[in-house]
N, C-alpha and C. Protein backbone atom coordinates (compact mmCIF):
# COMPACT_ATOMS: atom_id res chain seq x y z
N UNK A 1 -1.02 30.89 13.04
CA UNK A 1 -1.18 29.58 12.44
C UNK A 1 -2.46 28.95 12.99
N UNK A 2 -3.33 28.61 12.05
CA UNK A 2 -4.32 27.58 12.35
C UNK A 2 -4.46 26.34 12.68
N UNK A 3 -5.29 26.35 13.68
CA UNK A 3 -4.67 24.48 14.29
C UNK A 3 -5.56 23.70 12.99
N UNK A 4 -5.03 22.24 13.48
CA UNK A 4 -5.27 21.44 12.59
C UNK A 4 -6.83 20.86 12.80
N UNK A 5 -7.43 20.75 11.89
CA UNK A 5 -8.75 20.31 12.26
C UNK A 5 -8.63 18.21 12.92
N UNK A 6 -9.32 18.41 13.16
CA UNK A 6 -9.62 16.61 13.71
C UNK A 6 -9.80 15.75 13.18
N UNK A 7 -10.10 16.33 11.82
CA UNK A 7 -9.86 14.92 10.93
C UNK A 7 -8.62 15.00 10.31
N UNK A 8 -7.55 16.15 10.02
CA UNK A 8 -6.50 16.14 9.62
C UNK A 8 -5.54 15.50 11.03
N UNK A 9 -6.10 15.73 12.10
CA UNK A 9 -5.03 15.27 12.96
C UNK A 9 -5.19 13.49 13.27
N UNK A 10 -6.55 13.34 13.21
CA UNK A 10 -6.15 11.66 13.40
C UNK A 10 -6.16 11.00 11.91
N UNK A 11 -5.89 11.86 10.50
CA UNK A 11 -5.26 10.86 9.41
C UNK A 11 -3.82 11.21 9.56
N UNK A 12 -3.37 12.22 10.28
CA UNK A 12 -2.21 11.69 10.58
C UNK A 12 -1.57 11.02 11.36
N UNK A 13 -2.13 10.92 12.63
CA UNK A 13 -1.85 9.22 13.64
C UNK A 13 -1.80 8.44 12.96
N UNK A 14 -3.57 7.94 12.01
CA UNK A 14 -3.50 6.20 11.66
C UNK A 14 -2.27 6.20 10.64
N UNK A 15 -2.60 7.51 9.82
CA UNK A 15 -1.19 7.48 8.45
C UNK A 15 0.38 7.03 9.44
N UNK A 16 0.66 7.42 10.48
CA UNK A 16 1.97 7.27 11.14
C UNK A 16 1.70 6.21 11.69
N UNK A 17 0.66 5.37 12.37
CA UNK A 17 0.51 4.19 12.70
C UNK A 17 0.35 3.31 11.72
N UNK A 18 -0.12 3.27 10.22
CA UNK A 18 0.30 2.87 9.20
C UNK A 18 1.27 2.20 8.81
N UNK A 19 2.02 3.35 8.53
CA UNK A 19 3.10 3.49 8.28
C UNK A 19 4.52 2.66 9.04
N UNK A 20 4.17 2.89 10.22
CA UNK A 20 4.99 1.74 11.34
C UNK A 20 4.82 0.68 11.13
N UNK A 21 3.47 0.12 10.82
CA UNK A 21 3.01 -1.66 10.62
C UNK A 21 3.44 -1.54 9.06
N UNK A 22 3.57 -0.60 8.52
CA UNK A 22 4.12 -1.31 7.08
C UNK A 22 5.59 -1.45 7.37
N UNK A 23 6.03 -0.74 8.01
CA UNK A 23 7.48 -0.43 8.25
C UNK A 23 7.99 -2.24 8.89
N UNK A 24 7.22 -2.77 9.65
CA UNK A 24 7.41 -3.69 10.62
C UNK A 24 7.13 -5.00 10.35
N UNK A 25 5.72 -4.86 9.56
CA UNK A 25 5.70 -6.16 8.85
C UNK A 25 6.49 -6.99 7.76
N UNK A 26 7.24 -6.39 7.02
CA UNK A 26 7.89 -6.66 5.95
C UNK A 26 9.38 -7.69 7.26
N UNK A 27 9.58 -6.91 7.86
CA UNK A 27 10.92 -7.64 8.91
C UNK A 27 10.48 -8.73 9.38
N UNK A 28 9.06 -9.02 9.71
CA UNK A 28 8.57 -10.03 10.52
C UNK A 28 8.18 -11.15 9.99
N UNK A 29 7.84 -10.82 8.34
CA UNK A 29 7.34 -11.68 7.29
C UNK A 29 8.81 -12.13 6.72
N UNK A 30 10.07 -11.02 6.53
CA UNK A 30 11.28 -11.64 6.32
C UNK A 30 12.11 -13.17 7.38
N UNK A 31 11.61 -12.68 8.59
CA UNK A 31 12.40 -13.30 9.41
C UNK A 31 11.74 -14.98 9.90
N UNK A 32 10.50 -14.84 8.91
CA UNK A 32 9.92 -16.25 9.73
C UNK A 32 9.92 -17.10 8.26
N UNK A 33 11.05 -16.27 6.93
CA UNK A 33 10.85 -16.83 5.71
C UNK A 33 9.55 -16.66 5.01
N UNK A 34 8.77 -15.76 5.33
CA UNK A 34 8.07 -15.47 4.23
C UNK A 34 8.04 -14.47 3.41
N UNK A 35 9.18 -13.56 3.55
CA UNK A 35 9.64 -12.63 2.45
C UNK A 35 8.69 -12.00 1.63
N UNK A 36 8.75 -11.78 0.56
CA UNK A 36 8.06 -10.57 -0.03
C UNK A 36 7.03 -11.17 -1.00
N UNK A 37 6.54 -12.70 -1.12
CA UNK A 37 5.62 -12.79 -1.47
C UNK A 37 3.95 -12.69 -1.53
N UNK A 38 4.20 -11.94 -0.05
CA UNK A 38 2.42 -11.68 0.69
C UNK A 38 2.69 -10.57 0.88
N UNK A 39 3.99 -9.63 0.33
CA UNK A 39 3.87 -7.52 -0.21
C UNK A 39 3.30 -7.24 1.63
N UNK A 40 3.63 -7.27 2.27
CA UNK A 40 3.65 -7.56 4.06
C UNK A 40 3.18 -6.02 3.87
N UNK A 41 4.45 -5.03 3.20
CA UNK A 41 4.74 -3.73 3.38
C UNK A 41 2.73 -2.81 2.79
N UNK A 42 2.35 -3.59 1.81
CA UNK A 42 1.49 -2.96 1.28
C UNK A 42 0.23 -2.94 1.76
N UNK A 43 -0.07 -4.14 2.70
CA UNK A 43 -1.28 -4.23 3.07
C UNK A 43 -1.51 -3.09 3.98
N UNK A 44 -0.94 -2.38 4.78
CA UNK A 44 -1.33 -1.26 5.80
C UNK A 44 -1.45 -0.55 5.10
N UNK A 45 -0.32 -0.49 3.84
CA UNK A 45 -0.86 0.74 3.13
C UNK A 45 -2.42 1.11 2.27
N UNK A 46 -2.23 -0.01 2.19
CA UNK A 46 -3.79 -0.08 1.32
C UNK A 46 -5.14 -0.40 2.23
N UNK A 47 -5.24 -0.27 3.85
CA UNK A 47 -5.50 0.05 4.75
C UNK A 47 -6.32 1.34 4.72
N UNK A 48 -4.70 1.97 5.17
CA UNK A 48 -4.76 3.46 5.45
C UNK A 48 -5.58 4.00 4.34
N UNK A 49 -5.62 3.69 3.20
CA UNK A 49 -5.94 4.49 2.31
C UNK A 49 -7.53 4.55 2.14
N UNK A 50 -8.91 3.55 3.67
CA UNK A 50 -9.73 3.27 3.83
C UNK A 50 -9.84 3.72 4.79
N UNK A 51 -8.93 4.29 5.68
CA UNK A 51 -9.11 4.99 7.26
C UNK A 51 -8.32 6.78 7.28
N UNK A 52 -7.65 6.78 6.41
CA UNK A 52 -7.28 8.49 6.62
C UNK A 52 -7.52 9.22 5.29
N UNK A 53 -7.66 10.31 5.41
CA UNK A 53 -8.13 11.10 4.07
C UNK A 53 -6.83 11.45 2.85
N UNK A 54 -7.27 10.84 1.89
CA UNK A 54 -6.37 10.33 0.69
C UNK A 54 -5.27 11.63 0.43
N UNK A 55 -4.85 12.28 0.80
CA UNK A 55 -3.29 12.90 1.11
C UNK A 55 -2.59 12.19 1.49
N UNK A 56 -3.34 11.87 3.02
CA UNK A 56 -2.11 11.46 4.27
C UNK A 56 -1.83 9.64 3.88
N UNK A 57 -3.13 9.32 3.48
CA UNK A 57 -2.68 8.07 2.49
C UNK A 57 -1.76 7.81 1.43
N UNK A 58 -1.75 8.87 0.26
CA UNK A 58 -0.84 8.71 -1.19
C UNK A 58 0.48 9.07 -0.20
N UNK A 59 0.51 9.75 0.31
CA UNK A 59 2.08 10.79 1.52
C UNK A 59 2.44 9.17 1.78
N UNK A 60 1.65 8.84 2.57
CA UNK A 60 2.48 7.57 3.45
C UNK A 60 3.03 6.33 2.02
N UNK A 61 2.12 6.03 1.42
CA UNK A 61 2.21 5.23 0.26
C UNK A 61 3.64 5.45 -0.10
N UNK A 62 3.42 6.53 -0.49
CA UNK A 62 5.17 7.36 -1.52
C UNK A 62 6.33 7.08 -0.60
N UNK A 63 6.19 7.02 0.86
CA UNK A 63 7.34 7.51 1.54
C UNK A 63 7.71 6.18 2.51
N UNK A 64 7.57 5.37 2.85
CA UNK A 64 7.34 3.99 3.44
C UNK A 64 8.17 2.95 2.76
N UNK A 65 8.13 3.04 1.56
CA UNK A 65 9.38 1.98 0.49
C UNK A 65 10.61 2.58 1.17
N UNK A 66 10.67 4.11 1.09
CA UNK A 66 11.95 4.66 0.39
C UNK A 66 12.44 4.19 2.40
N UNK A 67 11.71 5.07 3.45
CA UNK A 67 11.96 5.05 4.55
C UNK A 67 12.58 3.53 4.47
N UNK A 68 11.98 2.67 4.41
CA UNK A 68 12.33 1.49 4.83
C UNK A 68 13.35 0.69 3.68
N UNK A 69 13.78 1.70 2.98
CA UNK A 69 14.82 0.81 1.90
C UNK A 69 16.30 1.53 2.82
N UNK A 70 15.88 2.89 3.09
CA UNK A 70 17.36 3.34 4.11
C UNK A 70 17.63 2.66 5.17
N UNK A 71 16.19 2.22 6.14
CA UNK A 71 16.55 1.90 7.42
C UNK A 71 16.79 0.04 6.90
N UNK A 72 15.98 0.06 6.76
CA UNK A 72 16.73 -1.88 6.37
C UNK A 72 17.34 -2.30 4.88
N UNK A 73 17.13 -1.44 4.29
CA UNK A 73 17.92 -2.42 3.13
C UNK A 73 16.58 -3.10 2.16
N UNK A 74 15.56 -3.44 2.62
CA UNK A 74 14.65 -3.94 1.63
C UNK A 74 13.00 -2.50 1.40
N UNK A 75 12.68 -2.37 0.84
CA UNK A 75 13.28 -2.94 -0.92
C UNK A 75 14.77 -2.40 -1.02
N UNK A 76 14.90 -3.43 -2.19
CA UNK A 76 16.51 -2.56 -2.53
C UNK A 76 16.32 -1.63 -3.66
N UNK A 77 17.19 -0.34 -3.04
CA UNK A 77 17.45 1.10 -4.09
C UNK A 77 17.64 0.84 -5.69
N UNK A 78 18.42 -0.52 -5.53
CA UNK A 78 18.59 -0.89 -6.64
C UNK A 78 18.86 -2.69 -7.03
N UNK A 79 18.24 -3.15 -7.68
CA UNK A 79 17.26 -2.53 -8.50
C UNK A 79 16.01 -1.57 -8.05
N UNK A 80 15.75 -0.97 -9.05
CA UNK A 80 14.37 0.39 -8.05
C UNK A 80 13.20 -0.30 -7.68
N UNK A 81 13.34 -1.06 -6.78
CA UNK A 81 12.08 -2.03 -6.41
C UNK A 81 11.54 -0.79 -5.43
N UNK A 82 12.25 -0.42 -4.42
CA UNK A 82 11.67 0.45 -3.74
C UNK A 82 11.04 1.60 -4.58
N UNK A 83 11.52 2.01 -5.29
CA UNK A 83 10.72 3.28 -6.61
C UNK A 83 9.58 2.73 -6.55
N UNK A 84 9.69 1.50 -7.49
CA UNK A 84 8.46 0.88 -7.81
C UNK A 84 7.34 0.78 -6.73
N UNK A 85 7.75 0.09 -5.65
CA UNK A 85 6.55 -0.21 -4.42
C UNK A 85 6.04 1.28 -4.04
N UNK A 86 6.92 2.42 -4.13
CA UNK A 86 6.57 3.99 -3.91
C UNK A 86 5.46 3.81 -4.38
N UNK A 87 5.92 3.52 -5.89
CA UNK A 87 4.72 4.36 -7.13
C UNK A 87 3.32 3.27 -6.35
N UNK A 88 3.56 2.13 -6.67
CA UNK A 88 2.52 0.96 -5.89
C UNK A 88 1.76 1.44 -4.82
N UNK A 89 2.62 1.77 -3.61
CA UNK A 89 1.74 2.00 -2.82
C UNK A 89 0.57 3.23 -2.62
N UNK A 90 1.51 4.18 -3.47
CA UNK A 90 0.69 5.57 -4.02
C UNK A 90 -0.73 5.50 -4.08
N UNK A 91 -0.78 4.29 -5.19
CA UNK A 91 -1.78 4.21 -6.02
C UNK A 91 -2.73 3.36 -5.66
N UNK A 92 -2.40 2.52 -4.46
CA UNK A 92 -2.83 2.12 -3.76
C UNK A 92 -3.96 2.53 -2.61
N UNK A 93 -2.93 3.30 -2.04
CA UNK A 93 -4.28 4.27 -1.03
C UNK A 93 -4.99 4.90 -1.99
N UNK A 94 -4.47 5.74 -3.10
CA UNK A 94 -5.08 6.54 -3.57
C UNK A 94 -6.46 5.94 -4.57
N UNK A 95 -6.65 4.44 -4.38
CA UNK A 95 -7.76 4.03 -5.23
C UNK A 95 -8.56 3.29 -4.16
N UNK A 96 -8.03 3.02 -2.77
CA UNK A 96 -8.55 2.68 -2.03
C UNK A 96 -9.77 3.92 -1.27
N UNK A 97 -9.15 5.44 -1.18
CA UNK A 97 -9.95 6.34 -1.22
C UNK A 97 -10.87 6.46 -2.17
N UNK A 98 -10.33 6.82 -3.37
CA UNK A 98 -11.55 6.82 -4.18
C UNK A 98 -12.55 6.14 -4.42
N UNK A 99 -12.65 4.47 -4.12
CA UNK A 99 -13.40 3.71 -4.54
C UNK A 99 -14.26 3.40 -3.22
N UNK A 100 -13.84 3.90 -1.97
CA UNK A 100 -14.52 3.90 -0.48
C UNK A 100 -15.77 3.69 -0.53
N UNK A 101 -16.36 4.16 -1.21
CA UNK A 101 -17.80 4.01 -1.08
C UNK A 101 -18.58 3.21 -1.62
N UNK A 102 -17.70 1.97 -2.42
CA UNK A 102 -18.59 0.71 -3.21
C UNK A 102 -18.48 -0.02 -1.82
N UNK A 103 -18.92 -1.08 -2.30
CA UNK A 103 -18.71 -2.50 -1.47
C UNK A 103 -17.53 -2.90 -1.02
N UNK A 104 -17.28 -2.98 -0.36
CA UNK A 104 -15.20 -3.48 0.11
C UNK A 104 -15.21 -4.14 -0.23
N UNK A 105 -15.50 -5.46 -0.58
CA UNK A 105 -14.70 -6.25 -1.50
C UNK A 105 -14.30 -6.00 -3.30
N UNK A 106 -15.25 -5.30 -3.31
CA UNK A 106 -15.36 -4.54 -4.64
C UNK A 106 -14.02 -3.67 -4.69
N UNK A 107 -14.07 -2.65 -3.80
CA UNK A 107 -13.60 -1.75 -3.63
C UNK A 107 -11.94 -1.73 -3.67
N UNK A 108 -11.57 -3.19 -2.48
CA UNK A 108 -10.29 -3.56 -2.64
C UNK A 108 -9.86 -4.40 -3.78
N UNK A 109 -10.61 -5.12 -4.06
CA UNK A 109 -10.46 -5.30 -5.66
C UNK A 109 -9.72 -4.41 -6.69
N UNK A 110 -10.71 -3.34 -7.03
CA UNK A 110 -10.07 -2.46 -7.64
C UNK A 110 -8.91 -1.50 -7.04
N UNK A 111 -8.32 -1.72 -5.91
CA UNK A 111 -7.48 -0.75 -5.32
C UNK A 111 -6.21 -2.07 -5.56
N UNK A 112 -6.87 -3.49 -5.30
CA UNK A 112 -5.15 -3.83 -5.77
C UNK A 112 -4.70 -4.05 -6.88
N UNK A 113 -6.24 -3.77 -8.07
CA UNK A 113 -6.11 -4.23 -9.41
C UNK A 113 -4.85 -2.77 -10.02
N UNK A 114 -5.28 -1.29 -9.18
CA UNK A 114 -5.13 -0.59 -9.98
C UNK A 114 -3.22 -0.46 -9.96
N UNK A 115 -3.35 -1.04 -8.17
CA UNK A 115 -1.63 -0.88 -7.48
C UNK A 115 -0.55 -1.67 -8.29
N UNK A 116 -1.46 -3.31 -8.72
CA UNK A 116 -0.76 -4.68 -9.35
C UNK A 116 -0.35 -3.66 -10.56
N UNK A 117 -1.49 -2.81 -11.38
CA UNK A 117 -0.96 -2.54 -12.98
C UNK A 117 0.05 -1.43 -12.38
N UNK A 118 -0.12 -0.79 -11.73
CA UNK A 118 0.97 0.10 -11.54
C UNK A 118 2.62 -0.38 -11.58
N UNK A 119 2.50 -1.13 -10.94
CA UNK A 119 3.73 -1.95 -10.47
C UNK A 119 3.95 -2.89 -11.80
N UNK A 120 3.13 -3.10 -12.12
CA UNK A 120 3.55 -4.02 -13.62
C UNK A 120 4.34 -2.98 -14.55
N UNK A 121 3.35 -1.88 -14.80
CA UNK A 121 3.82 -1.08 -15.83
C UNK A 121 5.30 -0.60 -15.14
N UNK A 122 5.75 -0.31 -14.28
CA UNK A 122 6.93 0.38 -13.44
C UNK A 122 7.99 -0.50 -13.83
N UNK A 123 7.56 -2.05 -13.64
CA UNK A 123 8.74 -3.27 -13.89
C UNK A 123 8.63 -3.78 -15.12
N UNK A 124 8.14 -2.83 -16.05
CA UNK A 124 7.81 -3.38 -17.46
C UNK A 124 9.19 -2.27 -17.99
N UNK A 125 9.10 -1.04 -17.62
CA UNK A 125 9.91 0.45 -17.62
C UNK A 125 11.53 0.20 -16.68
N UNK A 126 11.29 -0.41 -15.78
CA UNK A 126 12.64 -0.48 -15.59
C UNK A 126 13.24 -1.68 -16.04
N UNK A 127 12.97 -2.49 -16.27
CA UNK A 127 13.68 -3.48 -16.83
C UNK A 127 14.07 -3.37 -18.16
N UNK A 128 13.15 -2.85 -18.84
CA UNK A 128 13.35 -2.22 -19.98
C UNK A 128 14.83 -1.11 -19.95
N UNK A 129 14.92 -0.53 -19.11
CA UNK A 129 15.58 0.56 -19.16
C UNK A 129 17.30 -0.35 -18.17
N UNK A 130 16.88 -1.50 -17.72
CA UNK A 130 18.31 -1.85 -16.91
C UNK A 130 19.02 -3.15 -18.23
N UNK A 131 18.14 -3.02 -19.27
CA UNK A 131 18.38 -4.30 -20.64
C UNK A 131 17.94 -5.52 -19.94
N UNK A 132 16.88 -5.62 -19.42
CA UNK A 132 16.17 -7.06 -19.09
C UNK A 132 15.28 -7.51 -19.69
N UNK A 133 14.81 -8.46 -20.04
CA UNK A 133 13.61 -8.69 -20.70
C UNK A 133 12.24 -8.26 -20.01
N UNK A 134 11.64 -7.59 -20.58
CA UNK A 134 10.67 -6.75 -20.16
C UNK A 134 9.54 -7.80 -19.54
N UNK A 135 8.96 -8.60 -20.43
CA UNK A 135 7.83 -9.33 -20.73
C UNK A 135 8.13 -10.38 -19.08
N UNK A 136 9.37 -10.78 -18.90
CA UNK A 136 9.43 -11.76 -17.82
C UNK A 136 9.32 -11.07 -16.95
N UNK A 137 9.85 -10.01 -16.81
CA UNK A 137 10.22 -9.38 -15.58
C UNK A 137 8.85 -8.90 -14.54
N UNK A 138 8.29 -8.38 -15.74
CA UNK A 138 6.53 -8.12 -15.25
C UNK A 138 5.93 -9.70 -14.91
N UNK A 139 6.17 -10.28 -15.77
CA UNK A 139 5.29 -11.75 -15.41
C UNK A 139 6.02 -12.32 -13.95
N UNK A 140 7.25 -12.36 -13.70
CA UNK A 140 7.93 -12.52 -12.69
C UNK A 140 7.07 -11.89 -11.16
N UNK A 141 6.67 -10.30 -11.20
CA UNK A 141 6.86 -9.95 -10.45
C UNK A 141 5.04 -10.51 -10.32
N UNK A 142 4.13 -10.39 -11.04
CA UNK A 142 2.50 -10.99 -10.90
C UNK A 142 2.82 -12.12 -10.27
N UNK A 143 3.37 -13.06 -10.25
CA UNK A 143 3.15 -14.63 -10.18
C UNK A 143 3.93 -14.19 -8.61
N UNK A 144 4.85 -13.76 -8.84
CA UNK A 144 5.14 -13.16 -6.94
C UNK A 144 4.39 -13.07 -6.48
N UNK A 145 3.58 -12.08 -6.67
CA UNK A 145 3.09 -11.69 -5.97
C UNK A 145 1.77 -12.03 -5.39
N UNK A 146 1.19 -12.98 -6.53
CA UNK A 146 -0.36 -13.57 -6.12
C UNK A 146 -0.80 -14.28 -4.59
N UNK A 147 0.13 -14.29 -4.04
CA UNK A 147 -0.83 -14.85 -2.34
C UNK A 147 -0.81 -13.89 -1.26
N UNK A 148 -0.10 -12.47 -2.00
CA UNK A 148 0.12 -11.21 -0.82
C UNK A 148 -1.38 -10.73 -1.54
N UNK A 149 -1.64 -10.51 -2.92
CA UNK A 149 -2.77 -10.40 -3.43
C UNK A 149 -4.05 -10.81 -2.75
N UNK A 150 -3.74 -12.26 -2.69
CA UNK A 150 -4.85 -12.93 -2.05
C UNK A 150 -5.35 -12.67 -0.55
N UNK A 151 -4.06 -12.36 0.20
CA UNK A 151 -3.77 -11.80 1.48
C UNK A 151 -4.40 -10.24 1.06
N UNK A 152 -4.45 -9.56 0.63
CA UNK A 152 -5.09 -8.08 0.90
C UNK A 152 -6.05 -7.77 0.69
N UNK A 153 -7.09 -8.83 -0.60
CA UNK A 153 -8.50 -9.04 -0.68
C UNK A 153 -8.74 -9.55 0.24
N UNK A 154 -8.29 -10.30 1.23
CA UNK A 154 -9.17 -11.12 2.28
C UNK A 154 -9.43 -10.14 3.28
N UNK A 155 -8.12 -10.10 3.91
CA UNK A 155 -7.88 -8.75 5.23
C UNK A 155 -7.99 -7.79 5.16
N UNK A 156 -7.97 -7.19 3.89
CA UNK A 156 -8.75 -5.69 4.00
C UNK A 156 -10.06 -5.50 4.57
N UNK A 157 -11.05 -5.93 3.14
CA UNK A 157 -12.39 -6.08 3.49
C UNK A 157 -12.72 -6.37 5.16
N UNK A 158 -12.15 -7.27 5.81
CA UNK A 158 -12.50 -7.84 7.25
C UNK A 158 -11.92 -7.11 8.36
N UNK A 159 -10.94 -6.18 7.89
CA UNK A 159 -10.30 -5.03 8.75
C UNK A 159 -11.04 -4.02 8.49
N UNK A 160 -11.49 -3.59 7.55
CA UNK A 160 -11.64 -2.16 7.47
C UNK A 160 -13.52 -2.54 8.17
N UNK A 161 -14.08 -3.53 7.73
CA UNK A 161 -15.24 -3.99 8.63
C UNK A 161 -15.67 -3.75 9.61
N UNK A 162 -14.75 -4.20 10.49
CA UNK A 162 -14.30 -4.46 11.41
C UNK A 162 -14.30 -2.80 12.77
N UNK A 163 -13.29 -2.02 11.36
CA UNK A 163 -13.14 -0.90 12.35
C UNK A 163 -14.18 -0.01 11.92
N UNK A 164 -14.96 0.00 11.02
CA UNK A 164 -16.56 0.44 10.51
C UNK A 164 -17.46 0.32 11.77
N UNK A 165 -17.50 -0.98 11.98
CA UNK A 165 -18.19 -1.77 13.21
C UNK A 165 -18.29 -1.28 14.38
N UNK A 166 -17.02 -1.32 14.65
CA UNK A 166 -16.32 -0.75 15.96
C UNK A 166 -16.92 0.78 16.21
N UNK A 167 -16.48 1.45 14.60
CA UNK A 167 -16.93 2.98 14.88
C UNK A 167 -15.71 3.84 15.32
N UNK A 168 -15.99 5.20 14.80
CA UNK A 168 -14.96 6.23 15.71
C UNK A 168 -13.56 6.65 14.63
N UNK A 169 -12.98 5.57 14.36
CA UNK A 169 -11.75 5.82 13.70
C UNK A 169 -11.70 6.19 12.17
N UNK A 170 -12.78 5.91 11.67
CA UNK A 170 -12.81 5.75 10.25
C UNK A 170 -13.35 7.08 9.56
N UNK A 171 -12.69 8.01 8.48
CA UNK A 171 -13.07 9.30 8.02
C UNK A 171 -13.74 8.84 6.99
N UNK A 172 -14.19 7.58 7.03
CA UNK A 172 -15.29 7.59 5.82
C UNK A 172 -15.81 8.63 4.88
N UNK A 173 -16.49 9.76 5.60
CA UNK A 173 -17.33 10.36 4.67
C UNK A 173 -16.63 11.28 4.17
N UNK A 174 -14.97 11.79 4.69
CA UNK A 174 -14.64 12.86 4.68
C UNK A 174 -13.27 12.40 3.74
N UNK A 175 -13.03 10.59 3.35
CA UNK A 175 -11.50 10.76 3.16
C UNK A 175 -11.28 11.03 1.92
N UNK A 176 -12.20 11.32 1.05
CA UNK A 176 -11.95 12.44 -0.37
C UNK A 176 -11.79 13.38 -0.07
N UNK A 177 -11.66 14.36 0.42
CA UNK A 177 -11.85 15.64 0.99
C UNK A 177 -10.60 16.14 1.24
């Protein structure tokens, strides 16, 4: 067996250190009453998906709802909010990689534009499919969600900056790869 190269081994730290602050924030944002309108869970994810190479990003994305719908209860299984935030966060890292190389504010822009339609279209499909009105249910979940929105254009850009700045941690050139 071949060892792991060095950039596969530290996108899997930040992806597991990720992954913990998504895991953690959502409890911390629950418990001081600010609940799920600032998506607590998504911002690391859409992070990671600017610091580890877009596998270990879409991996963590997919698996972080579900982890944290067993161990706490939110999202809930059902309704498939947790499905949904899966598919969300997926698409999340995975446009946050791809788009790495514009401008970060640009960049996260389009990484939460692409996560928001994801998640729209998902709660457009299940509601549809549980006999809800489709049209609210999506509008419901946008208008939720607009100040976690606002929260991930701000703090991304100034995090991922930040650790650019700093140096060392970031697979920039490599996290298409």
């Amino acid at each position: 067996m071949r060892p792991l190269s060095r950039a596969t081994l530290r996108s899997m730290v930040i992806s597991a250190a990720m992954g913990a602050l998504a895991l953690a924030l959502p409890v911390a944002f629950h418990a001081v009453g600010l609940g799920s309108r600032f998506l607590p869970m998504l911002l690391p994810l859409l992070i990671n998906g600017y610091l580890s190479r877009w596998p270990w990003a879409v991996a963590t994305g997919l698996l972080i709802p579900w982890i944290s719908a067993l161990a706490t209860g939110m999202p809930p299984l059902f309704p498939p909010i947790a499905a949904i935030m899966s598919l969300e966060g997926a698409v999340l890292a995975a446009a946050a990689a791809a788009t790495s190389r514009l401008p970060l504010p640009v960049s996260a822009a389009l990484a939460i534009a692409a996560g928001r339609a994801t998640a729209l279209a998902a709660t457009y499909a299940a509601a549809y499919w549980l006999d809800l009105p489709p049209g609210f249910a999506s509008l419901a979940l946008l208008v939720q969600g607009l100040p976690g929105v606002v929260l991930q254009w701000i703090v991304t850009p100034l995090a991922v900056a930040a650790l650019r700045r700093r140096g060392g941690l970031l697979i920039h050139e490599t996290n298409l790869v």
